[in-house]
Protein backbone atom coordinates (compact mmCIF):
# COMPACT_ATOMS: atom_id res chain seq x y z
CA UNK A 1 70.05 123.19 92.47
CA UNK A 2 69.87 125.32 95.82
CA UNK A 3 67.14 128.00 95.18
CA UNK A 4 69.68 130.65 96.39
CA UNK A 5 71.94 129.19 93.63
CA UNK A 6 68.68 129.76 90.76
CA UNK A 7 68.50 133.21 91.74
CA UNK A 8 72.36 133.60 91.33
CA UNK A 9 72.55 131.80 87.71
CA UNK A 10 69.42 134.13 87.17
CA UNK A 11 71.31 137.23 87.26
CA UNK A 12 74.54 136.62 85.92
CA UNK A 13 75.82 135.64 82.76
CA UNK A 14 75.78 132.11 81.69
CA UNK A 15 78.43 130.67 79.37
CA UNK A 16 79.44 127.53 78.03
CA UNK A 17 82.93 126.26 77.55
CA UNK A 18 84.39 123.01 75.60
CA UNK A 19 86.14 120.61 77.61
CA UNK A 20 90.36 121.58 77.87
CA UNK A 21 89.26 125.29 77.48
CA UNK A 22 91.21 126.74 80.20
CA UNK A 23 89.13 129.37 82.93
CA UNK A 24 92.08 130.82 84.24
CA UNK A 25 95.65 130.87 84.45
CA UNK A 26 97.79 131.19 87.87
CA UNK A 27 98.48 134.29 88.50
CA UNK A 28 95.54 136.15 86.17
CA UNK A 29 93.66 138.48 88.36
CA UNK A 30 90.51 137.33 90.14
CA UNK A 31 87.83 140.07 89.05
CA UNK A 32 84.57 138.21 88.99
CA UNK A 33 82.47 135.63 90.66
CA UNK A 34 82.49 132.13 89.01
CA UNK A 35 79.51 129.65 89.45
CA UNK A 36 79.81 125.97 88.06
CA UNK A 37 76.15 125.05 86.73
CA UNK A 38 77.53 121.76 84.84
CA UNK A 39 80.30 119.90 83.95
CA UNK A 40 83.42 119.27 85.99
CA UNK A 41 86.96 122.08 86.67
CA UNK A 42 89.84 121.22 87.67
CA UNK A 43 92.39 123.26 89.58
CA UNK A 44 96.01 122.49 89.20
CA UNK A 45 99.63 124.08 89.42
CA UNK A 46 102.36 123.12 87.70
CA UNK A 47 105.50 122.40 89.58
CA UNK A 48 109.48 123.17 88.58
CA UNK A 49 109.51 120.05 86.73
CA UNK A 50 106.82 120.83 84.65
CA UNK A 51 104.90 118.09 86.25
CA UNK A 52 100.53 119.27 86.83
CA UNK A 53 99.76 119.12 90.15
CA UNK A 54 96.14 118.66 90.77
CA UNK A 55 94.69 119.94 94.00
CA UNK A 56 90.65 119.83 93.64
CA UNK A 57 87.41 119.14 91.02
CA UNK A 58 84.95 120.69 91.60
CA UNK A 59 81.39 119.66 90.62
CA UNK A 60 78.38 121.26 89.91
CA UNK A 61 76.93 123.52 91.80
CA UNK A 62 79.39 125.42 93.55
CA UNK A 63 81.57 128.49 93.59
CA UNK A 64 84.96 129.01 91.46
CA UNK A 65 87.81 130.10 93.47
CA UNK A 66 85.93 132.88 95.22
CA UNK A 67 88.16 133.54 97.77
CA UNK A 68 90.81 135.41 95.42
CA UNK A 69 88.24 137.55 94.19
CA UNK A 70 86.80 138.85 97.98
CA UNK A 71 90.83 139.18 98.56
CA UNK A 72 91.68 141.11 95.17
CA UNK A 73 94.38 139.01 93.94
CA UNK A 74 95.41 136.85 91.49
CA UNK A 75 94.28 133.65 90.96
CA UNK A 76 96.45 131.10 93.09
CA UNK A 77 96.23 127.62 90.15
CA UNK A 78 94.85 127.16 86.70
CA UNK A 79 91.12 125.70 86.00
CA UNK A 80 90.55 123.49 83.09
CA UNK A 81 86.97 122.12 81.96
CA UNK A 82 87.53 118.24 82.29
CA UNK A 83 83.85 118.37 80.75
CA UNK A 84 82.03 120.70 78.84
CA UNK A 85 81.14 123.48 81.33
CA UNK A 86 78.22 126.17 81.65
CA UNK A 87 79.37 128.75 84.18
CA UNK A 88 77.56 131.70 85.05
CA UNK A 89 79.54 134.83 85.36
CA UNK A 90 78.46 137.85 88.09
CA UNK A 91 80.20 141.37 88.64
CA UNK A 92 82.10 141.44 92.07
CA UNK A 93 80.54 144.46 93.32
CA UNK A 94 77.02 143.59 91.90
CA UNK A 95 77.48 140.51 93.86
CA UNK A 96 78.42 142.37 97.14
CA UNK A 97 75.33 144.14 96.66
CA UNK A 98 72.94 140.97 96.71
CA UNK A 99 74.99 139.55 99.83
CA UNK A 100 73.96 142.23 101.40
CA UNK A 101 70.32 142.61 100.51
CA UNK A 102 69.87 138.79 100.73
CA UNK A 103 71.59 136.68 104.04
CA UNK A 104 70.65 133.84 102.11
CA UNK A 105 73.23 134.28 99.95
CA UNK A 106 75.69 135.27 101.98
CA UNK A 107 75.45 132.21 103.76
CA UNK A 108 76.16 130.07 100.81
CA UNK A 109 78.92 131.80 100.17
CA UNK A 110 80.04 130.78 103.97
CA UNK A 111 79.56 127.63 103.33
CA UNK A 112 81.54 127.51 100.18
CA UNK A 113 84.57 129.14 101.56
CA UNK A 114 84.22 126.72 104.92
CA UNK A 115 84.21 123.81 102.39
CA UNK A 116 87.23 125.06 100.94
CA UNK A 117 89.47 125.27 104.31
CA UNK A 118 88.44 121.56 104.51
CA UNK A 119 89.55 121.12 101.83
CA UNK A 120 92.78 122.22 102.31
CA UNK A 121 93.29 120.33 105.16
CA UNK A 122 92.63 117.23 103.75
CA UNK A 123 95.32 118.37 101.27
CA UNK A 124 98.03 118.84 103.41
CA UNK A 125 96.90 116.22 105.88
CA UNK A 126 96.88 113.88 102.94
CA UNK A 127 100.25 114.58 102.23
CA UNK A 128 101.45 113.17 105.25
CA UNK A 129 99.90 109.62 104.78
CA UNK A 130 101.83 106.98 102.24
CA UNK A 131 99.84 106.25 98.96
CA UNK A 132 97.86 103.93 100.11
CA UNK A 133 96.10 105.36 103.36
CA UNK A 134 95.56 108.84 100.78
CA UNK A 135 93.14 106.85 99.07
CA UNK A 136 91.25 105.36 101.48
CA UNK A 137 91.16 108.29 103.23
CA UNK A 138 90.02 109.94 100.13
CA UNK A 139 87.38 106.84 99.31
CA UNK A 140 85.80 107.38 102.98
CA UNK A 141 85.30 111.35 102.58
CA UNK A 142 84.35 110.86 98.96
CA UNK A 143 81.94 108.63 99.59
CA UNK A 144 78.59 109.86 97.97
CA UNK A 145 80.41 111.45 94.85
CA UNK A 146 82.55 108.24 93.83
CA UNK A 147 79.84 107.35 91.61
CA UNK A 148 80.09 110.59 89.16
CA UNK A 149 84.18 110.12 89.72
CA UNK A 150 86.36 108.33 86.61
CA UNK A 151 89.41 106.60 88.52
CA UNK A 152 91.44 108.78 86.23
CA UNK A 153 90.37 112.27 88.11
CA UNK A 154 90.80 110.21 91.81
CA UNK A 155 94.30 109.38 90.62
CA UNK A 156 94.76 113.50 89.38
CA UNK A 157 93.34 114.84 92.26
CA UNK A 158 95.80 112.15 94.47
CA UNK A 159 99.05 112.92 92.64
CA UNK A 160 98.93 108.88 92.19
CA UNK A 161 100.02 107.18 89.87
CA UNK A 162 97.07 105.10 87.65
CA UNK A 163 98.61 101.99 87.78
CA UNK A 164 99.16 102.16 91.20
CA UNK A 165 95.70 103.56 91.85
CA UNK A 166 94.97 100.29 89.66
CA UNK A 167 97.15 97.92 91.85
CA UNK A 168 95.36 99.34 95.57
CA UNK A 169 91.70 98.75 93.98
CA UNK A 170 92.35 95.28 92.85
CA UNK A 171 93.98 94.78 96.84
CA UNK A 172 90.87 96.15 98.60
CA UNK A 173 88.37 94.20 96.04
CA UNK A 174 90.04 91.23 96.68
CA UNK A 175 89.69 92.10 100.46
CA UNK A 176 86.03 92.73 99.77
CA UNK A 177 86.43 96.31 100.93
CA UNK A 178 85.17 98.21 97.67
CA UNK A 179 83.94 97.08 94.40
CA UNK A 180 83.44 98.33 90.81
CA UNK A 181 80.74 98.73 88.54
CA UNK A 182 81.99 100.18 85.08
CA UNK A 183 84.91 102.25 86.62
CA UNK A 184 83.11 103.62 89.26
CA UNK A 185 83.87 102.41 92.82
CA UNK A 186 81.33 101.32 95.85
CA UNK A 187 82.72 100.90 99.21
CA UNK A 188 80.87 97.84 100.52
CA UNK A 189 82.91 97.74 104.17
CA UNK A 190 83.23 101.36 105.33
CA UNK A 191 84.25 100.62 108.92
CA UNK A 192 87.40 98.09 107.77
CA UNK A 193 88.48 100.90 105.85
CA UNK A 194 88.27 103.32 108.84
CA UNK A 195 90.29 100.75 110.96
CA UNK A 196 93.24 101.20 108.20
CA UNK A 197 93.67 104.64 108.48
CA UNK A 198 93.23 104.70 112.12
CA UNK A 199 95.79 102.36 112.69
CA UNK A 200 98.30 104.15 110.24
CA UNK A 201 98.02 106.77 111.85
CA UNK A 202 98.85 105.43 115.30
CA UNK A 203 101.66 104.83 113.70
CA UNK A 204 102.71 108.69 113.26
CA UNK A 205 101.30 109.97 115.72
């Protein structure tokens, strides 16, 4: 853990939720700061149909949804724990406070929000590639956390279907691009895979 982070989870409240407990609704208001120390969230809307939509997990250690809280509104998706979760909980305006007494800090809370835009536009970039090309894309920029990844969450946070998610991993195995080792996936020819989505997107460009 960051040191910045220890001094954070130091000062705030630390508590522990079972996994399915919900963090937050859509639409709740964003008060305080949210730090995951362990486990795994998940934020997700639900769409007209009723149907989950999941948009990003986050892992340990990083901010909750921080940017409704600096904002002051309401919380934009739900969270659920996927795990069992220890979050530690800090006052908004006690937290302004140490930004401003520590730069430290501040910066990792740059670097949070930063991640977060990319995230987002992998989101909506992803949306414009077919099924296929989403997941390699997403196996290229996932690289180093595939291996703490179940295929069910890729599939969640892909809006893909699991036996479809299924049916691509058994084509790039047999095309010795990936392979598997108790669920979790390796990519063994990174470049190939970079070729594919290079040349899709020729195609829409």
């Amino acid at each position: 853990m960051d040191k910045h982070f220890e001094i954070l989870a130091s000062l705030g409240q630390r508590k522990k939720f079972k996994k399915d407990n919900i963090l937050f609704f859509q639409g709740e208001k964003a008060k305080n700061i949210l730090i995951l120390l362990n486990g795994k969230i998940r934020l997700y809307r639900v769409n007209s149909k009723g149907i989950e939509l999941t948009l990003h997990i986050l892992t340990p250690v990083s901010f909750i949804a921080e940017m409704p809280v600096f904002e002051g509104i309401n919380y934009p998706a739900n969270a659920i724990c996927e795990e069992d979760c220890e979050i530690c909980v800090i006052d908004f305006e006690y937290f302004k406070k140490l930004c401003v007494e520590n730069g430290e800090i501040s910066f990792l809370l740059l670097s949070s929000l930063f991640s977060k835009i990319r995230i987002l536009e992998n989101f909506i970039r992803q949306k414009s590639l077919d099924l296929k090309s989403r997941l390699v894309q997403f196996l290229i920029e996932n690289e180093e956390k595939l291996q703490t990844l179940k295929q069910k969450e890729i599939a969640m946070m892909l809006s893909i279907p699991p036996e479809s998610l299924s049916r691509f991993l058994k084509e790039f195995k047999q095309n010795s691009l990936i392979c598997t080792n108790k669920g979790k996936i390796m990519i063994l020819d990174k470049e190939k895979m970079q070729n594919l989505i290079k040349s899709f997107l020729s195609l829409i460009c």
